[in-house]
PDB file of N, CA and C in Angstrom:
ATOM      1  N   UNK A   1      75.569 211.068 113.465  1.00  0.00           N
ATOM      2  CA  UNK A   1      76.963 211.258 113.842  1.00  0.00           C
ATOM      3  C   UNK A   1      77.160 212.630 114.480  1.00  0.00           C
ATOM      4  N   UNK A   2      76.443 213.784 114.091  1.00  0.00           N
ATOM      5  CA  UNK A   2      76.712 215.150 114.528  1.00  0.00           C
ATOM      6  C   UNK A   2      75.807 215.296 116.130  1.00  0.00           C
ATOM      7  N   UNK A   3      75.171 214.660 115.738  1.00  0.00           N
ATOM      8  CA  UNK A   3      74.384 214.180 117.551  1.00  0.00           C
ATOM      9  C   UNK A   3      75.137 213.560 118.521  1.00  0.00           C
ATOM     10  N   UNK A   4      75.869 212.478 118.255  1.00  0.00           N
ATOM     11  CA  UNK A   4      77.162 211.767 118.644  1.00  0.00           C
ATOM     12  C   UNK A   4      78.201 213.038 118.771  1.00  0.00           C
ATOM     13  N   UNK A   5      78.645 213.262 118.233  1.00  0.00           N
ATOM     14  CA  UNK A   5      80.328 214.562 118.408  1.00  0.00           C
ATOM     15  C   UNK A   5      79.440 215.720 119.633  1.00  0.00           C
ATOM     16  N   UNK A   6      78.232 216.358 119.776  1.00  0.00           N
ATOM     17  CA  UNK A   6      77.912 217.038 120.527  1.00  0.00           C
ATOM     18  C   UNK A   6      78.295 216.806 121.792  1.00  0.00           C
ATOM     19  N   UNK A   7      77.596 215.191 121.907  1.00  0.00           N
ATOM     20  CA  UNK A   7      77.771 214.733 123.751  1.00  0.00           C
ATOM     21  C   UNK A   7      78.969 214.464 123.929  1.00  0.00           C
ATOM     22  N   UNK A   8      79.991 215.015 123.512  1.00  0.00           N
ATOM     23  CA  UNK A   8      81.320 215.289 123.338  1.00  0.00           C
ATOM     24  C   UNK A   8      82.158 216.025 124.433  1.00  0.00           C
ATOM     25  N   UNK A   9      81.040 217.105 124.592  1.00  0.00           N
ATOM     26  CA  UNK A   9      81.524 218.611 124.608  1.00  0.00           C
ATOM     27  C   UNK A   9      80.294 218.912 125.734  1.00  0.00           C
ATOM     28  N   UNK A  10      81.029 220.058 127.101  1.00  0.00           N
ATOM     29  CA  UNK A  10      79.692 220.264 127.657  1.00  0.00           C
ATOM     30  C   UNK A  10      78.601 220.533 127.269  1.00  0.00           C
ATOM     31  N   UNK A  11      77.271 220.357 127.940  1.00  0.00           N
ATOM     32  CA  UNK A  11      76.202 221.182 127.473  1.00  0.00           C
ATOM     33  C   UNK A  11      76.055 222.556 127.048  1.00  0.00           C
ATOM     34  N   UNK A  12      76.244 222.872 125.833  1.00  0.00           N
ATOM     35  CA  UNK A  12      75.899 224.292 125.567  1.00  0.00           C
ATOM     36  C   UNK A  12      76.930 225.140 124.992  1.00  0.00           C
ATOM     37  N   UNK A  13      78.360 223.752 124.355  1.00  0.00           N
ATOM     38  CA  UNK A  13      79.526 224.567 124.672  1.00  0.00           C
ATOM     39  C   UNK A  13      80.265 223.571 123.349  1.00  0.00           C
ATOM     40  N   UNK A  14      80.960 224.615 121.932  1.00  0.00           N
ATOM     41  CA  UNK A  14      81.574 224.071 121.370  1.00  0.00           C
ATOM     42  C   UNK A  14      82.550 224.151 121.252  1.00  0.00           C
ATOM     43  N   UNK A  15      83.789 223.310 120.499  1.00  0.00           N
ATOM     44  CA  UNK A  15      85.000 223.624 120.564  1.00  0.00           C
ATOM     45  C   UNK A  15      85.623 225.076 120.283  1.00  0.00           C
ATOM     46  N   UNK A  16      84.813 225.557 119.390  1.00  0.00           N
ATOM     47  CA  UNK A  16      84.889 226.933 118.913  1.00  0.00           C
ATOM     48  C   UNK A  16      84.891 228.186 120.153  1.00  0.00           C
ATOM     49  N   UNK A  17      83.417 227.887 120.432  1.00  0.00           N
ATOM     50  CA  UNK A  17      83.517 228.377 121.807  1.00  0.00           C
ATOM     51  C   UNK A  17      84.319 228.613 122.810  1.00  0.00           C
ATOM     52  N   UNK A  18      85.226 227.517 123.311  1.00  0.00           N
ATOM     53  CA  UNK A  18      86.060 227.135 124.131  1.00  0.00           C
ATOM     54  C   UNK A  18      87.353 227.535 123.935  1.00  0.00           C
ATOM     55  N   UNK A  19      87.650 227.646 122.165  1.00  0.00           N
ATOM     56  CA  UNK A  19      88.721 228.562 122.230  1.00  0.00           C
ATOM     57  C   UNK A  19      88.819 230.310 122.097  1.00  0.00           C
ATOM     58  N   UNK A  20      87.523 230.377 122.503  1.00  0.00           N
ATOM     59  CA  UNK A  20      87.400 231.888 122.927  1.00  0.00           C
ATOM     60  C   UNK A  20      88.137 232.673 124.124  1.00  0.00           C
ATOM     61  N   UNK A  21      87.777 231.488 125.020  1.00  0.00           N
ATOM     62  CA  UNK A  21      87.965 231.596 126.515  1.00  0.00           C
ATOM     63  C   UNK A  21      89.555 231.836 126.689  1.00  0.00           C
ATOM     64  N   UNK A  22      90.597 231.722 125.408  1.00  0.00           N
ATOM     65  CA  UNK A  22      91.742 231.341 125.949  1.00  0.00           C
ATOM     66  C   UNK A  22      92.307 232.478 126.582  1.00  0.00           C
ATOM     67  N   UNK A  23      93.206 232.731 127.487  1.00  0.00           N
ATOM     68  CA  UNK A  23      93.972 233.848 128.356  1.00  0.00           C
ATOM     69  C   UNK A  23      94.958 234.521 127.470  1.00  0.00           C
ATOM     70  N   UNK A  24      95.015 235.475 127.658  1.00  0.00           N
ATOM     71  CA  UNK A  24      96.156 236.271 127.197  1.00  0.00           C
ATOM     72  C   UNK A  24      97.225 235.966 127.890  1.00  0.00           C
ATOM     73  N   UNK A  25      98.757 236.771 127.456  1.00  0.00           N
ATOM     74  CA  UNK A  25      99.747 236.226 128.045  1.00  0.00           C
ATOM     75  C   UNK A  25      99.879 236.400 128.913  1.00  0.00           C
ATOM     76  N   UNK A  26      99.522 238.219 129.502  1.00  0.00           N
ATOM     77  CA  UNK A  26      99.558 238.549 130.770  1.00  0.00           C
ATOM     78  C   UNK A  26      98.582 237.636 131.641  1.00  0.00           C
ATOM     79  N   UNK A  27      97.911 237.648 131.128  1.00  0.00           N
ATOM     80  CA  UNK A  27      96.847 236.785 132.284  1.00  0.00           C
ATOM     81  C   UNK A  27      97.160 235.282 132.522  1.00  0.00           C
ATOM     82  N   UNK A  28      97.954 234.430 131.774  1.00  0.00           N
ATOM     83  CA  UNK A  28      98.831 233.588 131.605  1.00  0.00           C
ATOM     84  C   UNK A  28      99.579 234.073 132.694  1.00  0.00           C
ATOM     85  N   UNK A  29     100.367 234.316 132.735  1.00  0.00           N
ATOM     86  CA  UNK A  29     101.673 234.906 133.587  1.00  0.00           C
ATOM     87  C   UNK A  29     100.887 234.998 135.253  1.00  0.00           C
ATOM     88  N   UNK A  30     100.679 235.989 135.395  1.00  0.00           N
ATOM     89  CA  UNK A  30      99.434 236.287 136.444  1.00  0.00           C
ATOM     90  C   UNK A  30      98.863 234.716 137.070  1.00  0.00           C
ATOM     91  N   UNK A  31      98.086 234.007 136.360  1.00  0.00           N
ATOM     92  CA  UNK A  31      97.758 232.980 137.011  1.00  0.00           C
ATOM     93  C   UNK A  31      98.882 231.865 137.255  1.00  0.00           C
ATOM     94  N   UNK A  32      99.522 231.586 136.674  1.00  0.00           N
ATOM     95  CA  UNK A  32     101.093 230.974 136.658  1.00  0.00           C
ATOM     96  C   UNK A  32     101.584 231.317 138.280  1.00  0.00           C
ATOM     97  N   UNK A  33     101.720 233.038 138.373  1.00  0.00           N
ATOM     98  CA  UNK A  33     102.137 233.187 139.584  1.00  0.00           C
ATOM     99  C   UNK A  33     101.544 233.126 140.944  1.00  0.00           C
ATOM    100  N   UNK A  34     100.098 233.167 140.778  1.00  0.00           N
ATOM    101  CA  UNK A  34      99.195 232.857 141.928  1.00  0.00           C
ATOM    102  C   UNK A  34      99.362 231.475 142.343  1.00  0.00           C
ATOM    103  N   UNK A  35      99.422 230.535 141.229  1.00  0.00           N
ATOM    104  CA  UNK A  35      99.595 228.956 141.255  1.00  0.00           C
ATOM    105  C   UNK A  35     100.672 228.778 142.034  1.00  0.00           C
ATOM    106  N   UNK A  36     101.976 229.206 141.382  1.00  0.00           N
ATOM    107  CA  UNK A  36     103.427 229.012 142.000  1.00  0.00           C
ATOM    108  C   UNK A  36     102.790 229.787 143.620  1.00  0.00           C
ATOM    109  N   UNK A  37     102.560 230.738 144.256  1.00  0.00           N
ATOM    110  CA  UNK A  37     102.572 231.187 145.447  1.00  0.00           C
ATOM    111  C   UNK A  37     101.856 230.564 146.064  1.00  0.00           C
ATOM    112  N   UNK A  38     101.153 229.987 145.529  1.00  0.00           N
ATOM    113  CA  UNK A  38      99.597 228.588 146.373  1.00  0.00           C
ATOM    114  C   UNK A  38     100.518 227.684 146.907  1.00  0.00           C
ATOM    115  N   UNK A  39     101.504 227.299 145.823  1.00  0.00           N
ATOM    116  CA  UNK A  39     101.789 225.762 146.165  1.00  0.00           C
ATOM    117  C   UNK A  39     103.125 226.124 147.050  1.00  0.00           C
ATOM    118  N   UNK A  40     103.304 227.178 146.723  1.00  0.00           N
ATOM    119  CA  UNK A  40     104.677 227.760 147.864  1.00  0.00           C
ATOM    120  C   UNK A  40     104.461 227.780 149.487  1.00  0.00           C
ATOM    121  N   UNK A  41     102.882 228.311 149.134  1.00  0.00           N
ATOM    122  CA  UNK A  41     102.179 228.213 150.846  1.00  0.00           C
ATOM    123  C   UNK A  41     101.970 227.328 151.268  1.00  0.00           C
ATOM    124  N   UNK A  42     101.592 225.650 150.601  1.00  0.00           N
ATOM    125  CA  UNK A  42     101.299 225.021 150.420  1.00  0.00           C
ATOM    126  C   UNK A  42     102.309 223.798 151.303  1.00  0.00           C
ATOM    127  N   UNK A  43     103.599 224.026 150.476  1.00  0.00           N
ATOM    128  CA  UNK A  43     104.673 223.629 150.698  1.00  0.00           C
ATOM    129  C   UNK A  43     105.494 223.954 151.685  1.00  0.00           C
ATOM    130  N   UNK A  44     105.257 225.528 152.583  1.00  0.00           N
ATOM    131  CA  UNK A  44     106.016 225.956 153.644  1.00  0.00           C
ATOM    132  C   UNK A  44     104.709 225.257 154.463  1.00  0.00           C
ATOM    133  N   UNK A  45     103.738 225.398 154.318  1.00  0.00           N
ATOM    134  CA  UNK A  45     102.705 224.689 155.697  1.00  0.00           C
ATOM    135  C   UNK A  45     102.841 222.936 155.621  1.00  0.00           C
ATOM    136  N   UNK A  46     103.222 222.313 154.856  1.00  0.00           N
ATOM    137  CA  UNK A  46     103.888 221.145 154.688  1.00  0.00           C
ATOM    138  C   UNK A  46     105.084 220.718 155.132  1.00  0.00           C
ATOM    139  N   UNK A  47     105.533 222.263 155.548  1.00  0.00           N
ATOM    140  CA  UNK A  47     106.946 221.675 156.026  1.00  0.00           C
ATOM    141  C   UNK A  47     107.426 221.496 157.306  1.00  0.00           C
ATOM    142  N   UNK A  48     106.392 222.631 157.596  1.00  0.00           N
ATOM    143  CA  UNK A  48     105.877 222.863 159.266  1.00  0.00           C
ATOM    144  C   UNK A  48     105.265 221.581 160.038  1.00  0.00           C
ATOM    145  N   UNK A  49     104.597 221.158 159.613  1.00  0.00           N
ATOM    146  CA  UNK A  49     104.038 219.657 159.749  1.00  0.00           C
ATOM    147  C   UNK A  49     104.745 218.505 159.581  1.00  0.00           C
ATOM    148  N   UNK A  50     105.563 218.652 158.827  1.00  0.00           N
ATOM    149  CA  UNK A  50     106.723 217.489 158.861  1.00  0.00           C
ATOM    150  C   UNK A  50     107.526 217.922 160.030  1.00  0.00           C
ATOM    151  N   UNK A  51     108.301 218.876 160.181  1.00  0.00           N
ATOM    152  CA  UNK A  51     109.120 218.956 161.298  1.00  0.00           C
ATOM    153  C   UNK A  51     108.143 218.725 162.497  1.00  0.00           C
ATOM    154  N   UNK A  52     106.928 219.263 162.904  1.00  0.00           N
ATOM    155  CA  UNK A  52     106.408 218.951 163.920  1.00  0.00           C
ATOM    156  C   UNK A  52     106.249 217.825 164.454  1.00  0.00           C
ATOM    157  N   UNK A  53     105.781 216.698 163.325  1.00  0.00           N
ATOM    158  CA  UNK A  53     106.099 215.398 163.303  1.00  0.00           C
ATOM    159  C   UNK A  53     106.917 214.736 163.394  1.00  0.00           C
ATOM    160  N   UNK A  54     108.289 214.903 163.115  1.00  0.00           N
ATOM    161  CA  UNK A  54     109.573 214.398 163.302  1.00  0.00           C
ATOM    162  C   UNK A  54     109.575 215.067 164.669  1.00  0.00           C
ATOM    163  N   UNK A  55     109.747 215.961 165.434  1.00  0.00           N
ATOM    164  CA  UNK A  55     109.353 216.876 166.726  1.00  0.00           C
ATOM    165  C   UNK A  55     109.152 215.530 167.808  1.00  0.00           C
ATOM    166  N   UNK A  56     107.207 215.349 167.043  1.00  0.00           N
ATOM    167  CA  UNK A  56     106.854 214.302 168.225  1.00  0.00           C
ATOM    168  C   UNK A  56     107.130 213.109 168.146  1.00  0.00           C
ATOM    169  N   UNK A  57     107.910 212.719 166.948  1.00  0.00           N
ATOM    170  CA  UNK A  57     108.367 211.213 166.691  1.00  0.00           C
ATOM    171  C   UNK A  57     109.657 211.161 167.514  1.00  0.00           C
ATOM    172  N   UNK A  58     110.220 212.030 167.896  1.00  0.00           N
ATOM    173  CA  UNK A  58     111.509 212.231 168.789  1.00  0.00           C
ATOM    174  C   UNK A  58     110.927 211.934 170.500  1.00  0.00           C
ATOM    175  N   UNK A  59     110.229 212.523 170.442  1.00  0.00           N
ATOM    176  CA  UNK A  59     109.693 212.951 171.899  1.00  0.00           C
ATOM    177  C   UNK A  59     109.232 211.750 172.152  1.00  0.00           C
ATOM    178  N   UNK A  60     108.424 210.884 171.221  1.00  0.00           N
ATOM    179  CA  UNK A  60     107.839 209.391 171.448  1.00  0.00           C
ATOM    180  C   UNK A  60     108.886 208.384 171.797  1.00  0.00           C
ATOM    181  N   UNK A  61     109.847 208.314 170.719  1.00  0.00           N
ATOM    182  CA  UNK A  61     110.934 207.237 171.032  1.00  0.00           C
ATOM    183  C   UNK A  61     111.626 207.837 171.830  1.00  0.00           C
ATOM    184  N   UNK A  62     111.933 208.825 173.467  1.00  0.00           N
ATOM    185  CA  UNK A  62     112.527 208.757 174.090  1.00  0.00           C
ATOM    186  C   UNK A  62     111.891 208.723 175.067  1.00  0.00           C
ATOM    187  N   UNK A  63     110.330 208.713 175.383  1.00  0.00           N
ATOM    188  CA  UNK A  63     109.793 208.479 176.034  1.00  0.00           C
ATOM    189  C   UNK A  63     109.629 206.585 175.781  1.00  0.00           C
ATOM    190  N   UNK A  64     109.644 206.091 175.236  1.00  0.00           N
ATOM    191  CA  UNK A  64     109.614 204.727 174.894  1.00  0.00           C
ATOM    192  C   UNK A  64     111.519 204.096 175.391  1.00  0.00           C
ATOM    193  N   UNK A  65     112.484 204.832 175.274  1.00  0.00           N
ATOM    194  CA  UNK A  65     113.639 204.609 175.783  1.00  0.00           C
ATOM    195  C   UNK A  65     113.196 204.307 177.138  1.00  0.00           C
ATOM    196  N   UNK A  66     112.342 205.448 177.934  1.00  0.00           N
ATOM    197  CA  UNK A  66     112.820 205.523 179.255  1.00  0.00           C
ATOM    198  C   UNK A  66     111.839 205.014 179.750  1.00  0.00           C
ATOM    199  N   UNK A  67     110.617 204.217 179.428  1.00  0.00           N
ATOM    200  CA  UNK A  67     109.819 202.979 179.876  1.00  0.00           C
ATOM    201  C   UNK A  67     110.463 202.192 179.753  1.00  0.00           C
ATOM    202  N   UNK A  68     111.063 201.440 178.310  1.00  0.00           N
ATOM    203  CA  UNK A  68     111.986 200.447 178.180  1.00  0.00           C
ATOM    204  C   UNK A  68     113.115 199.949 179.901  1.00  0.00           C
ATOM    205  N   UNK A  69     113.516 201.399 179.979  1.00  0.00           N
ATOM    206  CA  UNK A  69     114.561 201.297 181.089  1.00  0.00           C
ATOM    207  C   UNK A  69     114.232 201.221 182.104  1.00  0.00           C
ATOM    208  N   UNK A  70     112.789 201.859 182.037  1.00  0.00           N
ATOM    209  CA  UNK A  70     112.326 201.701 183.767  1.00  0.00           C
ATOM    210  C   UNK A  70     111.768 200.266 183.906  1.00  0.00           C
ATOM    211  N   UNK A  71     111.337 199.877 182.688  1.00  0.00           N
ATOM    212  CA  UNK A  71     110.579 198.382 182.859  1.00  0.00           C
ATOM    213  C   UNK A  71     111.758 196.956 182.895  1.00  0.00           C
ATOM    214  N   UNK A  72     112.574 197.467 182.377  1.00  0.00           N
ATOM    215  CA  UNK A  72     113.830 196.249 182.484  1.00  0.00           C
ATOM    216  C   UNK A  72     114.283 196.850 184.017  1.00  0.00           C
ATOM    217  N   UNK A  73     114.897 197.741 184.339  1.00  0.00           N
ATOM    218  CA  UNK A  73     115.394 198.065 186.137  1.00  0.00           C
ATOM    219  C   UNK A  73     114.015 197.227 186.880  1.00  0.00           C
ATOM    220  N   UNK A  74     113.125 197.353 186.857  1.00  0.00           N
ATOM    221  CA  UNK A  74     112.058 197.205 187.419  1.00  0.00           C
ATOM    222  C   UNK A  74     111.896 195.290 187.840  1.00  0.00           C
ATOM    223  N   UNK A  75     111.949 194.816 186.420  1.00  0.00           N
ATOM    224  CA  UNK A  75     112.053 193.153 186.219  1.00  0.00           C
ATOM    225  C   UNK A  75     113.126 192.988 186.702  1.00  0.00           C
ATOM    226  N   UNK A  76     114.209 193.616 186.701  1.00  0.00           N
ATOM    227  CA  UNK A  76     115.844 192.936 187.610  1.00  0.00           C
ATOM    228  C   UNK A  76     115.632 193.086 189.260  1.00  0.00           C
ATOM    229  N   UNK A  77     114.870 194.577 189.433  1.00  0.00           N
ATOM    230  CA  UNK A  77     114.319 194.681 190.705  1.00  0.00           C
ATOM    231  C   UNK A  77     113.707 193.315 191.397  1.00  0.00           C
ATOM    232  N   UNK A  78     112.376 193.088 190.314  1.00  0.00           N
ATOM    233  CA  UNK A  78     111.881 192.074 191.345  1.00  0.00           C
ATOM    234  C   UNK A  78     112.531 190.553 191.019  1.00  0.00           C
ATOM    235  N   UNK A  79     112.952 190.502 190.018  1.00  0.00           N
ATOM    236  CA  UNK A  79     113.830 188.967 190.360  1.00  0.00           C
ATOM    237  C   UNK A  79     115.046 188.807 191.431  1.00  0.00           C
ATOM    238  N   UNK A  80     115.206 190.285 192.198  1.00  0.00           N
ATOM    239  CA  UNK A  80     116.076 190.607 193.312  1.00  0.00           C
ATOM    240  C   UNK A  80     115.304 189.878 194.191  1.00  0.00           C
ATOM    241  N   UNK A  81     114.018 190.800 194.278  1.00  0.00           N
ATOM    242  CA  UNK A  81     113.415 190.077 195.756  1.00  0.00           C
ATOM    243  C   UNK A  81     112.808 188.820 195.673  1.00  0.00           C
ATOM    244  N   UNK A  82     112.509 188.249 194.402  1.00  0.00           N
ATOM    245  CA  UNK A  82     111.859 187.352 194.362  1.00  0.00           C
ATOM    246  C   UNK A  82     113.554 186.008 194.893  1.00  0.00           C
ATOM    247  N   UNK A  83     114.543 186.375 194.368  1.00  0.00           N
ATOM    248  CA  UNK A  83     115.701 185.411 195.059  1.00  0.00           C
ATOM    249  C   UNK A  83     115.569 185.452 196.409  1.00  0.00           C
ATOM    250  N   UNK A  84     115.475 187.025 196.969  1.00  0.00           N
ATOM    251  CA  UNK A  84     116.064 186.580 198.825  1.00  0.00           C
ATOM    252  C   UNK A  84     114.977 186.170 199.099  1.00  0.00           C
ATOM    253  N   UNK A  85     114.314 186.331 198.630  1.00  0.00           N
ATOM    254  CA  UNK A  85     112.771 185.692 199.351  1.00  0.00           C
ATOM    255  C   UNK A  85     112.593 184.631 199.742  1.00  0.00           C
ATOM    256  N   UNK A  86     112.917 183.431 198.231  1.00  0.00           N
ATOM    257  CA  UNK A  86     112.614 182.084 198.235  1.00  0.00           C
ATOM    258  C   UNK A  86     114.097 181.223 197.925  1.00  0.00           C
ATOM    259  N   UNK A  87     115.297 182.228 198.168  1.00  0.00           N
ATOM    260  CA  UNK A  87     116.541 181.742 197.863  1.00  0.00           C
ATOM    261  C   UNK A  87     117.093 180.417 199.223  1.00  0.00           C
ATOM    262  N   UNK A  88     116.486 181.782 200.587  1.00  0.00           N
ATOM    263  CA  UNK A  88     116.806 180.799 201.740  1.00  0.00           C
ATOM    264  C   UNK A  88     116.005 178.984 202.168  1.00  0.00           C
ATOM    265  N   UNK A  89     114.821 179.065 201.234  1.00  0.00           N
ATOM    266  CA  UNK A  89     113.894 178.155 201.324  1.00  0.00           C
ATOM    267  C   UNK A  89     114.577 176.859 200.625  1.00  0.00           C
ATOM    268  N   UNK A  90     115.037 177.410 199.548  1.00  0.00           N
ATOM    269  CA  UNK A  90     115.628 175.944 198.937  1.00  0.00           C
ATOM    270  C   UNK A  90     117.115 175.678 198.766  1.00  0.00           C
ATOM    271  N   UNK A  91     117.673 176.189 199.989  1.00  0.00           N
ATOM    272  CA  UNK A  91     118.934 176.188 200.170  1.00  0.00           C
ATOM    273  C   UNK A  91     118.801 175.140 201.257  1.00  0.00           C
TER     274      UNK A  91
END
């Protein structure tokens, strides 16, 4: 059983051990605030990227407006000529 509870726990490393390692408060605090400023950077470069994206998602659907428009003018265009063309034929 005490062979069993070992492979528990890393190699080389007991619970005892492990609560050696624990941080003080200051050092608590300290890493707390490095964390919070990571994810702060984290979160302003996240945000930058979203707006950029909303940016080119703008720029896409108005470039997609103005194919839309050129491709419908375009189809009314040629069902123009395609009438005078063959309008007089079957008149």
């Amino acid at each position: 059983s005490e062979s069993r509870r070992s492979d528990k726990f890393p190699r080389g490393h007991h619970p005892a051990q492990l609560f050696s390692l624990k941080l003080t408060y200051p050092e608590t605090l300290d890493r707390i605030k490095e964390e919070f400023q990571f994810l702060q950077t984290q979160y302003h470069s996240l945000k930058l990227e979203c707006e950029k994206l909303a940016t080119e998602k703008t720029e896409i659907q108005r470039h997609y407006v103005m194919y839309y428009e050129m491709s419908y003018g375009l189809n009314i265009e040629m069902h123009k000529q395609v009438s005078r063309l063959f309008l007089p034929f079957l008149i």
